[in-house]
Protein backbone atom coordinates (compact mmCIF):
# COMPACT_ATOMS: atom_id res chain seq x y z
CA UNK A 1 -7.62 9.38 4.97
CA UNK A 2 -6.18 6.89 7.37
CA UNK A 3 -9.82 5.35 7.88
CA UNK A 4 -10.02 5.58 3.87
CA UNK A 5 -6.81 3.68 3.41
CA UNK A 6 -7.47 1.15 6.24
CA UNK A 7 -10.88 0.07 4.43
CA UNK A 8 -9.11 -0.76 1.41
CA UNK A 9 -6.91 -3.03 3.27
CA UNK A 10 -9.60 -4.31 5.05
CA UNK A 11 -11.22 -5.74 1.91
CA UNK A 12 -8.61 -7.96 1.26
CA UNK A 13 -8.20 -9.17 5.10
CA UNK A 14 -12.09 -9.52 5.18
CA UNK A 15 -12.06 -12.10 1.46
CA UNK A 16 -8.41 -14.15 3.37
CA UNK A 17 -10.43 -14.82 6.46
CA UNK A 18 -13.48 -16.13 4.73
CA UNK A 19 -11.83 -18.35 2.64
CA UNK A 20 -9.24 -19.26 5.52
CA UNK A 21 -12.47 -21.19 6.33
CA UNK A 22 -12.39 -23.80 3.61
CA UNK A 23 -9.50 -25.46 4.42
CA UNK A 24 -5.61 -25.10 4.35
CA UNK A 25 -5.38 -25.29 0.62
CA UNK A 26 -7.77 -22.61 0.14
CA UNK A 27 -6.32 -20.17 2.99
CA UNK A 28 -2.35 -20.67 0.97
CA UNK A 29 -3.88 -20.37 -2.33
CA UNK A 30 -5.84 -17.37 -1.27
CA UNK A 31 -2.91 -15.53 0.66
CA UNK A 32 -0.07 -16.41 -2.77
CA UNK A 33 -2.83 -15.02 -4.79
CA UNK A 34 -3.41 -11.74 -3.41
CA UNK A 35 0.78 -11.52 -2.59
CA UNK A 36 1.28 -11.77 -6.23
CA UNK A 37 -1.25 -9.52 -7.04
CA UNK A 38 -0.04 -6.58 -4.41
CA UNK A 39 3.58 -7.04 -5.21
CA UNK A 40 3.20 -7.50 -9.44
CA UNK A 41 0.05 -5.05 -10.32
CA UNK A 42 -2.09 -2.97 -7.17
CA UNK A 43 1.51 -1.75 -6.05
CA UNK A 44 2.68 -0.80 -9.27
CA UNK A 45 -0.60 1.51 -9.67
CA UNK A 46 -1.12 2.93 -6.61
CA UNK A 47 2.57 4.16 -6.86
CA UNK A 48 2.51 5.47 -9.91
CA UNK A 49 -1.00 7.04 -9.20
CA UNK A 50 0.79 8.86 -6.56
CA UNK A 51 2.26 10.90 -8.91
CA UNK A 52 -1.23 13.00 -8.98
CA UNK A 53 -0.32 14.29 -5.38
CA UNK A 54 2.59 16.60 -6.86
CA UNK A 55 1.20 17.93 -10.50
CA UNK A 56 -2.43 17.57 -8.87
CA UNK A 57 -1.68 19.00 -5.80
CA UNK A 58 0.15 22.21 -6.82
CA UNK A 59 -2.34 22.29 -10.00
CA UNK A 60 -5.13 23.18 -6.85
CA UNK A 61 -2.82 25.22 -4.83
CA UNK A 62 -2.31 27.70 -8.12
CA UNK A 63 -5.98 27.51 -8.66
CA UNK A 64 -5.34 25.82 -12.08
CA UNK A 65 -8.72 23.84 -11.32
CA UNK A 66 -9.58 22.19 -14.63
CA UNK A 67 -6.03 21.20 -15.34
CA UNK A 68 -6.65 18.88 -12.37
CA UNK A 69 -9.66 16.75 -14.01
CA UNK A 70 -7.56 16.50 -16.89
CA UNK A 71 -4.39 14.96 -15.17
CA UNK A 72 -7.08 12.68 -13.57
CA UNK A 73 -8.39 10.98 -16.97
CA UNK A 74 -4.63 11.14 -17.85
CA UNK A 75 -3.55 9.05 -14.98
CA UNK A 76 -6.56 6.76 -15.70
CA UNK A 77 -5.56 6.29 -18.90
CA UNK A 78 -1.75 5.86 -18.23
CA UNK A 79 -3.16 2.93 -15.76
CA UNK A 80 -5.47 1.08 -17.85
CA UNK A 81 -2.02 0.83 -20.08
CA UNK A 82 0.27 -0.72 -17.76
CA UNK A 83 -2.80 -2.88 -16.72
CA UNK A 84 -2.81 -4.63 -19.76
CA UNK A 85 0.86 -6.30 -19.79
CA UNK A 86 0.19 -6.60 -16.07
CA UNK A 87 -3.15 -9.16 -16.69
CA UNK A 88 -1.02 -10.99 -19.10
CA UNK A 89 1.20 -11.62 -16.58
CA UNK A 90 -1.69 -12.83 -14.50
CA UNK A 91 -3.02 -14.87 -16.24
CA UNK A 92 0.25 -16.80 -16.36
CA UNK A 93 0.84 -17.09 -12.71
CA UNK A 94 -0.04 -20.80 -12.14
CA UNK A 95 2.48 -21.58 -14.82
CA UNK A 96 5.09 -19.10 -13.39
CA UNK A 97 4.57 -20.38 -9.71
CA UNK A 98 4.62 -24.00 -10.80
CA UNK A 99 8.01 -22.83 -12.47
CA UNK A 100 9.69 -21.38 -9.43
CA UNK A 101 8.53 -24.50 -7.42
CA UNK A 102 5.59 -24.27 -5.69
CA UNK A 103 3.25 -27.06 -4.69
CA UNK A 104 1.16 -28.26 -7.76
CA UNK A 105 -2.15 -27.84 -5.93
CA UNK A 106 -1.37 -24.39 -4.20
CA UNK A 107 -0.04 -22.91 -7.85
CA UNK A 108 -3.45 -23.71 -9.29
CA UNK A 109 -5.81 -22.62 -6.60
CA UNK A 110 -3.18 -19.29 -6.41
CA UNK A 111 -3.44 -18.99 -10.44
CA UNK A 112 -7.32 -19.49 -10.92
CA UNK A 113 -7.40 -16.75 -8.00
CA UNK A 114 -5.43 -13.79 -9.73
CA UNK A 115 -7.11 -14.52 -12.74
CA UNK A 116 -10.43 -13.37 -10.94
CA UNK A 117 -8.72 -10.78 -9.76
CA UNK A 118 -8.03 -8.86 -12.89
CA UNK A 119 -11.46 -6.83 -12.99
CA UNK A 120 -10.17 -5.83 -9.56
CA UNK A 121 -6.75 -4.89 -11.31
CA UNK A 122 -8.42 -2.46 -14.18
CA UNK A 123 -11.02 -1.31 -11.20
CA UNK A 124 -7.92 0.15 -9.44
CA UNK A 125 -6.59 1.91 -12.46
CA UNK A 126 -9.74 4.29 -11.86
CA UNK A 127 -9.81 4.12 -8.21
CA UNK A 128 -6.31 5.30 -7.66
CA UNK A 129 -6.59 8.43 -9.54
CA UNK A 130 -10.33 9.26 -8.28
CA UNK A 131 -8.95 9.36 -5.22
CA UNK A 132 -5.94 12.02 -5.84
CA UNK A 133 -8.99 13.62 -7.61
CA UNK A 134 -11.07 14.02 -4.26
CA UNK A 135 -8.16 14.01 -2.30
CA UNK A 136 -5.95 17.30 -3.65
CA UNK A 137 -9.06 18.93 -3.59
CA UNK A 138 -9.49 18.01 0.36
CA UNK A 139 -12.81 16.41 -0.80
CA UNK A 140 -12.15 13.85 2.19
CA UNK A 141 -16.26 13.19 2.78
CA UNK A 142 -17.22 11.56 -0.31
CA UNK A 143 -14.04 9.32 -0.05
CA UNK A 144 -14.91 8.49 3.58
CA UNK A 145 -18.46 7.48 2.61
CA UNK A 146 -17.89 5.26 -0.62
CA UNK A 147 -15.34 3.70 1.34
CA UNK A 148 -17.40 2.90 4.04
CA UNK A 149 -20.26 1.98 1.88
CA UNK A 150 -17.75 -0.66 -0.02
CA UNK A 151 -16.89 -2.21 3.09
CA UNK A 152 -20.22 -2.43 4.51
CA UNK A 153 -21.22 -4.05 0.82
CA UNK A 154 -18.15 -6.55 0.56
CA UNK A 155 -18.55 -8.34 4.27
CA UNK A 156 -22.08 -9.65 3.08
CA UNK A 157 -21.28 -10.21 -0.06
CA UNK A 158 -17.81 -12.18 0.05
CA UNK A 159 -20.15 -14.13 2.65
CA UNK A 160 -22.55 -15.14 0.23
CA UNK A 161 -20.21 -15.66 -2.79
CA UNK A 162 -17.92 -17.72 -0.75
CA UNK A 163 -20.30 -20.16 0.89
CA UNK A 164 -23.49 -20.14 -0.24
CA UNK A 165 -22.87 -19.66 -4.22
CA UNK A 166 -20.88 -22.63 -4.99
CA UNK A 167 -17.44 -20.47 -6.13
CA UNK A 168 -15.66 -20.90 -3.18
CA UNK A 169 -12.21 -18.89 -2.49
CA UNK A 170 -13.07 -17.46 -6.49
CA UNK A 171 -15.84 -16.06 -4.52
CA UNK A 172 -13.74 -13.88 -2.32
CA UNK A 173 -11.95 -12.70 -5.96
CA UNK A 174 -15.63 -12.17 -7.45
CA UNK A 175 -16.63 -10.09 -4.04
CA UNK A 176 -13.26 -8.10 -4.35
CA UNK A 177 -14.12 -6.90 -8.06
CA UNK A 178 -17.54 -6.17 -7.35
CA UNK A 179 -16.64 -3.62 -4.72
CA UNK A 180 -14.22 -2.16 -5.98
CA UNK A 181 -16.14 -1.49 -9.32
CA UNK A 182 -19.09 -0.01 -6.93
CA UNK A 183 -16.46 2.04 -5.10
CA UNK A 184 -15.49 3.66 -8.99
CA UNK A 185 -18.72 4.16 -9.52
CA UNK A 186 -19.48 5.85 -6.51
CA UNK A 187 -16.78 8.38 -6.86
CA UNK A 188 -17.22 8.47 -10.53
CA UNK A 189 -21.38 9.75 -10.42
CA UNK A 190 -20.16 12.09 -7.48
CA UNK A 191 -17.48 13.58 -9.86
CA UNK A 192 -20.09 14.35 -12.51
CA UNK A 193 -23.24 15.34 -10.74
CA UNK A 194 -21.45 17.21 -7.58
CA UNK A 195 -21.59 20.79 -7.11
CA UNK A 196 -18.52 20.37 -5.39
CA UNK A 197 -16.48 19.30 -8.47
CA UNK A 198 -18.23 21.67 -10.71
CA UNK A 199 -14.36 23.76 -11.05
CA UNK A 200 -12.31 21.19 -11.46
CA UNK A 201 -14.24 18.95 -14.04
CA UNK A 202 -12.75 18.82 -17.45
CA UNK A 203 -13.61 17.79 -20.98
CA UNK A 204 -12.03 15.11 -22.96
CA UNK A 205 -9.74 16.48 -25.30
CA UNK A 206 -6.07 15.45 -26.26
CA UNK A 207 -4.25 17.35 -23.41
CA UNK A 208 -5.30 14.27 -21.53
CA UNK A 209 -2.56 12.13 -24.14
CA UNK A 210 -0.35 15.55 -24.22
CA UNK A 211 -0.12 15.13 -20.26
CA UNK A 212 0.52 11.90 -20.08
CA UNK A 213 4.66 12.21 -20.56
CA UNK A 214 4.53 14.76 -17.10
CA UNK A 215 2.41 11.86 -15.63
CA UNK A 216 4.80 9.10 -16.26
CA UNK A 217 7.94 11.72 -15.06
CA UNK A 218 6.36 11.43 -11.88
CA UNK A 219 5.03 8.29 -11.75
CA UNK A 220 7.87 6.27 -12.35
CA UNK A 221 10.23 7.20 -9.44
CA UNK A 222 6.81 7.52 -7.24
CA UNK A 223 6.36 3.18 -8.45
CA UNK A 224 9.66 3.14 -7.53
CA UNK A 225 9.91 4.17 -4.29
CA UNK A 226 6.63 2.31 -2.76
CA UNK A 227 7.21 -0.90 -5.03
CA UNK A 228 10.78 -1.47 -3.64
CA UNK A 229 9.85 -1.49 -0.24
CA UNK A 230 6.89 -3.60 -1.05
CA UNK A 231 9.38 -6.20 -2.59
CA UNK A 232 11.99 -6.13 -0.04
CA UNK A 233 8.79 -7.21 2.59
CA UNK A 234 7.84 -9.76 0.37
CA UNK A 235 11.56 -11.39 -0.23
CA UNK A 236 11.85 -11.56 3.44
CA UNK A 237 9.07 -14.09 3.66
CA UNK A 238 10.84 -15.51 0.97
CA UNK A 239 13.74 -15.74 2.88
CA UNK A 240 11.92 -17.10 6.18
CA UNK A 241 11.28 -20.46 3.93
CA UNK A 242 15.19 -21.42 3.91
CA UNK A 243 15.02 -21.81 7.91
CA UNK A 244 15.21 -24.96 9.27
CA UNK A 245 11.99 -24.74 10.15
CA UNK A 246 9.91 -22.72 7.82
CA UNK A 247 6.43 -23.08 8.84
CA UNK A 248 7.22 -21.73 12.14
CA UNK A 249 9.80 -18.54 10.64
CA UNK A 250 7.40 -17.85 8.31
CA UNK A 251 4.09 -17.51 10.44
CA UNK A 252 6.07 -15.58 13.09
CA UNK A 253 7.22 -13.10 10.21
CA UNK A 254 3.87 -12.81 8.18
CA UNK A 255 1.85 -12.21 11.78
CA UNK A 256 4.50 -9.34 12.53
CA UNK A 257 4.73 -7.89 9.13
CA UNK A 258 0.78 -8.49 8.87
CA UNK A 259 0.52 -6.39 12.37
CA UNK A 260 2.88 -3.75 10.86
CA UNK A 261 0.98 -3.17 7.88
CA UNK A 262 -2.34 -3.00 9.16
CA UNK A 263 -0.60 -0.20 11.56
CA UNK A 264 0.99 1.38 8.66
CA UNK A 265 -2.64 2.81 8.03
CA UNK A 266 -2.26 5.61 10.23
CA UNK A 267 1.19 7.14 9.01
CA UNK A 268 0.05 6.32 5.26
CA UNK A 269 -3.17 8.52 6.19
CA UNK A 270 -1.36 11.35 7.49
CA UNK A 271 1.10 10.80 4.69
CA UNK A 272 -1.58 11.58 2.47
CA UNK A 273 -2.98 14.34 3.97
CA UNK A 274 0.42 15.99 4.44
CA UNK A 275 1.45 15.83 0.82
CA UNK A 276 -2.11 17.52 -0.18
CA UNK A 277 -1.34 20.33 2.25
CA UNK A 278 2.29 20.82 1.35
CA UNK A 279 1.54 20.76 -2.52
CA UNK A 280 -1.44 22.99 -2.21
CA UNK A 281 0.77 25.33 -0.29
CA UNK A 282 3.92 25.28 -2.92
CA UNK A 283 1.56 25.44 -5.72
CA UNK A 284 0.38 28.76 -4.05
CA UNK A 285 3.83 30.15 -3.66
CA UNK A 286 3.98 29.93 0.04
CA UNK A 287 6.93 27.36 1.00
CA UNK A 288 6.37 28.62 4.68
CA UNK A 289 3.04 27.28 4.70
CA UNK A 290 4.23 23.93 3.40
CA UNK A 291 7.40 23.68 6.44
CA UNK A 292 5.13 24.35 8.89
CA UNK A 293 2.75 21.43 7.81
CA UNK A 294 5.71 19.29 7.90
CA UNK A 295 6.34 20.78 11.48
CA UNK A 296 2.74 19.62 12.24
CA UNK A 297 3.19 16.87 10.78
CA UNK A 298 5.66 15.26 12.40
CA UNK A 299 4.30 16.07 15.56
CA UNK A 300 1.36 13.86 14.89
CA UNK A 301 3.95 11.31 13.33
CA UNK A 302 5.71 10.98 16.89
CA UNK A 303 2.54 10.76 19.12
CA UNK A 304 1.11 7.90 17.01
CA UNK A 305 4.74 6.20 16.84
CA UNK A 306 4.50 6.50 20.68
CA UNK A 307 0.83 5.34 21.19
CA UNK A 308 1.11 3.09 19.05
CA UNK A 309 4.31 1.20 19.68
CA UNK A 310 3.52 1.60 23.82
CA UNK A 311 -0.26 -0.36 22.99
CA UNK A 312 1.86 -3.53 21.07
CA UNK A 313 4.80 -3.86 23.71
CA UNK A 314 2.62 -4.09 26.43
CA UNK A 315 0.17 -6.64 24.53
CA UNK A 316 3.21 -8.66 23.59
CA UNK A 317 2.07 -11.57 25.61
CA UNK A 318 -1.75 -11.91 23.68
CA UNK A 319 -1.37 -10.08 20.36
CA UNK A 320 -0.38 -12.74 18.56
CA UNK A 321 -3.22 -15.10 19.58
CA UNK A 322 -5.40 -12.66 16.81
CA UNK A 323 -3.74 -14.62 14.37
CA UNK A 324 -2.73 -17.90 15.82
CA UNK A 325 -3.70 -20.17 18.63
CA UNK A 326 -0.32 -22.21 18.45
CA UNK A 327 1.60 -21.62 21.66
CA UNK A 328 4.93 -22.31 20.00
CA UNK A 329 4.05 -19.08 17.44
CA UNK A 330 2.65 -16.96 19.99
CA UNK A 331 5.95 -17.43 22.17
CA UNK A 332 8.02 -16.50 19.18
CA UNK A 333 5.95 -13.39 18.51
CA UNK A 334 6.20 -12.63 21.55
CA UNK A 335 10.15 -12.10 21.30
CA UNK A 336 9.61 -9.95 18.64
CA UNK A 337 7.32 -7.55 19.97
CA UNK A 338 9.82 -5.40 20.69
CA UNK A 339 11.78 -5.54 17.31
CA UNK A 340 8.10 -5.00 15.87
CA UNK A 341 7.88 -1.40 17.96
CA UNK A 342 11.48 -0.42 16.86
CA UNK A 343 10.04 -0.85 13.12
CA UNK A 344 6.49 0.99 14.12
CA UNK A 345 8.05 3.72 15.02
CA UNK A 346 10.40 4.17 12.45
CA UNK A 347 8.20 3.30 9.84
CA UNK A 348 5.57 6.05 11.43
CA UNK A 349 7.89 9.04 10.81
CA UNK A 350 9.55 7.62 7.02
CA UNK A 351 5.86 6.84 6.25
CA UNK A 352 4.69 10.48 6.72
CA UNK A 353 7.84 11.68 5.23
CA UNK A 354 7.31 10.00 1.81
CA UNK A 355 4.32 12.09 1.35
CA UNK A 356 6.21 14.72 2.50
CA UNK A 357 8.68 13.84 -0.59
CA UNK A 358 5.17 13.31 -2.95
CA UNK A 359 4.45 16.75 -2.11
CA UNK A 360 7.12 18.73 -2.72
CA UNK A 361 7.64 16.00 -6.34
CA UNK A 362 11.06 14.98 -4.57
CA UNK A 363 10.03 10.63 -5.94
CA UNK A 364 12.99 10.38 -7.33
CA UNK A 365 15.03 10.96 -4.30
CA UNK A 366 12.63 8.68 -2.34
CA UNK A 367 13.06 5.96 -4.88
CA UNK A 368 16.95 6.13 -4.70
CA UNK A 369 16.95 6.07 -0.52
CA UNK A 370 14.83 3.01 -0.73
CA UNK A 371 16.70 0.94 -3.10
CA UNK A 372 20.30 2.06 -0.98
CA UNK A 373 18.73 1.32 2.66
CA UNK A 374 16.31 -1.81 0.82
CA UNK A 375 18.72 -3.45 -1.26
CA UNK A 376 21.99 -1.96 -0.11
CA UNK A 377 21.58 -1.77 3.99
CA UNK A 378 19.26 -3.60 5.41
CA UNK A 379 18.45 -6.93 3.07
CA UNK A 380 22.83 -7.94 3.71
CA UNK A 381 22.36 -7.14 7.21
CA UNK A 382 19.14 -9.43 7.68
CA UNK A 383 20.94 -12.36 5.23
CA UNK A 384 23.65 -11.89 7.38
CA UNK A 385 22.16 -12.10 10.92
CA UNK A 386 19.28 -14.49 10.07
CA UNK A 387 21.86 -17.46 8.29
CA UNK A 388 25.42 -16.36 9.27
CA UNK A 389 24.83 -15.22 12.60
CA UNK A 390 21.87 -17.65 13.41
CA UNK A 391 19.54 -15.39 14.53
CA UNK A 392 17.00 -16.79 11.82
CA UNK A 393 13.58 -14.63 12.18
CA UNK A 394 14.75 -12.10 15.01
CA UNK A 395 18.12 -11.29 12.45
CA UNK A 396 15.99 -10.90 9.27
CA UNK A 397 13.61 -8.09 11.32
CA UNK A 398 17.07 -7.02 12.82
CA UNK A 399 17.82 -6.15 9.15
CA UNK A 400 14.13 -4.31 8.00
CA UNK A 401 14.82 -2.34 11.66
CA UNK A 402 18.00 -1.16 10.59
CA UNK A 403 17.16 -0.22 6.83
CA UNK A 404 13.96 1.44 8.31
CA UNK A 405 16.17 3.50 10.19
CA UNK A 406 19.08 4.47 7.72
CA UNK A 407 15.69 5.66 5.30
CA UNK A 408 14.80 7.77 7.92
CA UNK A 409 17.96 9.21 8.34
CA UNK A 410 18.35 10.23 4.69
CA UNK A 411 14.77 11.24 4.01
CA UNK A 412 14.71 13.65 7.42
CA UNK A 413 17.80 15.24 6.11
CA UNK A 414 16.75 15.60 2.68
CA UNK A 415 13.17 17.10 3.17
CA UNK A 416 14.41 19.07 5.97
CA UNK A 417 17.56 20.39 3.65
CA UNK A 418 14.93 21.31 0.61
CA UNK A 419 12.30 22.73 2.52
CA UNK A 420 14.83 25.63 3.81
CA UNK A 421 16.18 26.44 1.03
């Protein structure tokens, strides 16, 4: 699962640094583009697709198998919904950035970007749930090899469409729909002709529209609770742009947060896996079996924080060079480096807690610790320290550190509280 997750990120890394190649209008178009569509549609889904790991999840672990390909076409369904408001909004976004602001020439290149990107938008409304599907079921193989097969399809492909076809940075949209689509398809012919899925496929009947008010019970907090934190990343940059100087804040930050959530991967991963063991387990009537994959869990949660956070302090001095060859950034990033660990390893233990909480169908909890520590904690603390106190960057990470670590607080207690009782 973490290699999984880490090849969807990659495709979107992989389309930025082609088109980084055409020029500086092209790179900041490019990187608006896919912000707005991560903060405004792919989070939104993948949240609320998250929802499948509790009613899917225990569905397996009570050996309810066909109620599980149902809940699948429900979630799909439920998706391609929201999708539709959400391409609307899309389609809009050169108007809407030009209203907030932004350069002329950036909010068109940004606009004419997202609106290539809505195939990719709909694609993920089936992708999301396809992969609860495979993944509840611990069907980990065939999501491992479409994966890899999408990645090893979209590097030649974004190649071609971006320099030899004539479309440019549309080409690294164009390259981003067509694997995805290819990725659904994979997982959608394996679904159908697999031996392997033979239990838990399921007819199309109207359970799938009489499931879909449990789906949106769960899917709502389960938005919730990854979409806030998305956000509160996102308004940070935001914030970065009010320094004195900007250009310098705000590469420092996006290299740091770019590092973090590349690492974020791994916990995400084991996030994923922990919340199919634990609602297999409670679905099965064994709570037992469920605490002592938390147990486990955690375990693995620490060594990775530790490996992890060890490998970037002691790189300090050259990581940043991966994404910059300006001294005066490099430096800065430098000084960070050990802020950045603080965050890895809190962010490695909340991470794999969260699917801990998707597990056990606790979203709602997870949704209201985010938006207290978020919203409440940490985004006063970094306003504070970054303009107030001067500490620009370093106070604004000084902030995401702290509400990192008051979400960990809360969320340990919780899940630890619930899964004694």
């Amino acid at each position: 699962m973490v290699a999984v997750n880490l090849s969807f990120y990659l495709l979107q890394v992989i389309s930025l640094m082609m088109v980084g190649q055409l020029g500086e209008l092209a790179l900041s178009g490019t990187a608006i583009a896919l912000s707005v569509a991560g903060v405004t549609g792919l989070s939104l889904l993948l949240g609320m697709a998250s929802a499948l790991e509790t009613i899917s999840g225990q569905a397996f672990g009570a050996k309810q198998y066909e109620k599980i390909g149902t809940q699948t076409y429900t979630a799909i369904v439920s998706l391609i919904l929201v999708c539709i408001p959400v391409s609307l909004l899309w389609a809009n976004v050169e108007y809407l950035l030009k209203l907030g602001g932004q350069d002329p020439h950036i909010s068109h290149e940004a606009g004419k970007m997202v609106v290539w990107l809505i195939p990719t938008l709909f694609a993920y409304a089936f992708l999301q749930p396809l992969i609860r599907y495979y993944q509840m079921q611990s069907l980990i193989r065939p999501l491992l090899v479409s994966s890899c097969i999408t990645l090893c399809f979209h590097v030649p492909l974004c190649w071609a469409l971006v320099y030899k076809s004539g479309l440019g940075n549309v080409g690294g949209a164009v390259a981003m729909d067509l694997s995805m689509w290819l990725n659904v398809s994979i997982l959608s012919l394996y679904m159908k002709y697999s031996p392997h899925c033979a239990k838990t496929r399921s007819s199309i009947s109207m359970e799938i529209l009489r499931g879909m008010r449990v789906f949106f019970k769960f899917a709502i907090p389960s938005a919730t609770m990854i979409c806030l934190q998305w956000w509160s990343f996102q308004l940070m940059i935001l914030l970065s742009g009010l320094f004195p100087n900007p250009q310098l804040e705000a590469s420092v930050l996006s290299v740091c947060l770019n590092t973090v959530e590349t690492l974020y991967a791994v916990p995400y991963g084991l996030a994923s896996a922990a919340s199919t063991r634990i609602s297999n387990q409670l679905g099965a009537g064994r709570p037992q079996g469920a605490r002592l994959s938390l147990i486990a869990l955690l375990i693995l949660a620490a060594v990775n924080a530790f490996v992890v956070s060890l490998a970037i302090f002691l790189s300090r001095n050259v990581f940043g060079y991966v994404f910059s060859n300006e001294k005066e950034v490099v430096d800065y990033v430098t000084r960070m480096a050990p802020l950045v660990c603080l965050s890895i390893v809190a962010d490695c233990v909340q991470g794999v807690l969260s699917g801990v909480a998707r597990g056990c169908g606790w979203q709602h909890i997870g949704a209201y610790i985010n938006l207290a520590a978020f919203y409440l904690f940490g985004l006063p603390i970094a306003a504070v320290l970054g303009f107030w106190v001067d500490l620009r960057g370093k106070g604004l990470w000084i902030g995401v550190a702290s509400e990192a670590r008051e979400r960990l607080i809360h969320e340990e207690a919780v899940n630890d509280d619930r899964l004694l009782t």
